[in-house]
Protein backbone atom coordinates (compact mmCIF):
# COMPACT_ATOMS: atom_id res chain seq x y z
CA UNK A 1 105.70 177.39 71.80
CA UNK A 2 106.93 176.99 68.23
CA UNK A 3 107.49 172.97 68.99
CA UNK A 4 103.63 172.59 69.76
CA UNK A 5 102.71 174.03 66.20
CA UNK A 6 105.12 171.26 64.81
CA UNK A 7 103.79 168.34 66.82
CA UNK A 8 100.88 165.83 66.20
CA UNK A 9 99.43 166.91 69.53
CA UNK A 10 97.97 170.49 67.32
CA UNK A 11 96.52 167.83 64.82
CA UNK A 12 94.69 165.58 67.33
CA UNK A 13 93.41 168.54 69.47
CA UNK A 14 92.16 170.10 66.42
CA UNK A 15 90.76 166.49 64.98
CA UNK A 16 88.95 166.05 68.47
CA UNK A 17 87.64 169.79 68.07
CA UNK A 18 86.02 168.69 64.84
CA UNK A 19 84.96 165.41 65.80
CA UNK A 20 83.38 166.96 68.69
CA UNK A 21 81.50 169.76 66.80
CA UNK A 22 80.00 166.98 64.51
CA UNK A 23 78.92 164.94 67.15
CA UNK A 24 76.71 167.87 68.37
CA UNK A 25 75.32 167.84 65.24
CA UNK A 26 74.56 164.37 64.90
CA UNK A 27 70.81 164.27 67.27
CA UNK A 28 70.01 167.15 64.88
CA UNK A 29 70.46 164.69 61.31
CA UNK A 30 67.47 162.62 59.87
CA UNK A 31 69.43 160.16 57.87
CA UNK A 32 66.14 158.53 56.24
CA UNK A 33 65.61 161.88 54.51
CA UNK A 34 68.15 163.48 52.07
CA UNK A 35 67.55 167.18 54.51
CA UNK A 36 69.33 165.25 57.37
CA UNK A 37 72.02 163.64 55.37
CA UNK A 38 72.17 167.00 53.52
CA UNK A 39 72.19 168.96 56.94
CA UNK A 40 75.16 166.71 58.45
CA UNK A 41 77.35 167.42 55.46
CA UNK A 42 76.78 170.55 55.48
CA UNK A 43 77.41 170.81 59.25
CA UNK A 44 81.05 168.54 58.63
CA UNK A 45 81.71 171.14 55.92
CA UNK A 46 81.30 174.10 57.89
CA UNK A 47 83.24 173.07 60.94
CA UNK A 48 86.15 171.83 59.05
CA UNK A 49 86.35 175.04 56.63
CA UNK A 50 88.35 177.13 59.01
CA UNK A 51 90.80 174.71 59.44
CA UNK A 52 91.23 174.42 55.94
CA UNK A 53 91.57 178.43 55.62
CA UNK A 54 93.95 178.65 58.08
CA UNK A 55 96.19 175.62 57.05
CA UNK A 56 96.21 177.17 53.14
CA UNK A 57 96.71 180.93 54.56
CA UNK A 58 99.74 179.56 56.86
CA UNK A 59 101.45 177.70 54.09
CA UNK A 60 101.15 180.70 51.68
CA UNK A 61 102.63 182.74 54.55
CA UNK A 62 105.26 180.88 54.96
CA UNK A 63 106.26 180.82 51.48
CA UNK A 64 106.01 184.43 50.82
């Protein structure tokens, strides 16, 4: 179990998981208008930000 947390296999599920949840996002994004360019940013942001929570938590963890 502790070998999949170490292997690139956790980054490209988690990269597809993003990927994936932006996609879904994309029919929803008016990229003539700054709103839709706006709205998919926003939408990239707030998909990725647990990831990024988790990743800085973990590494703090691990120090401590």
């Amino acid at each position: 179990m502790a070998k999949s947390f170490e292997s690139w296999r956790l980054f490209w599920m988690l990269a597809l998981t993003v990927s994936a949840a932006i996609c879904l996002g994309l029919p929803f994004a008016d990229f003539h208008t700054w709103r839709g360019t706006e709205f998919i940013i926003l939408h990239a942001v707030l998909c990725a930000l647990p990831f990024f929570l988790v990743a800085f938590t973990a590494s703090s963890l691990a120090t401590l």
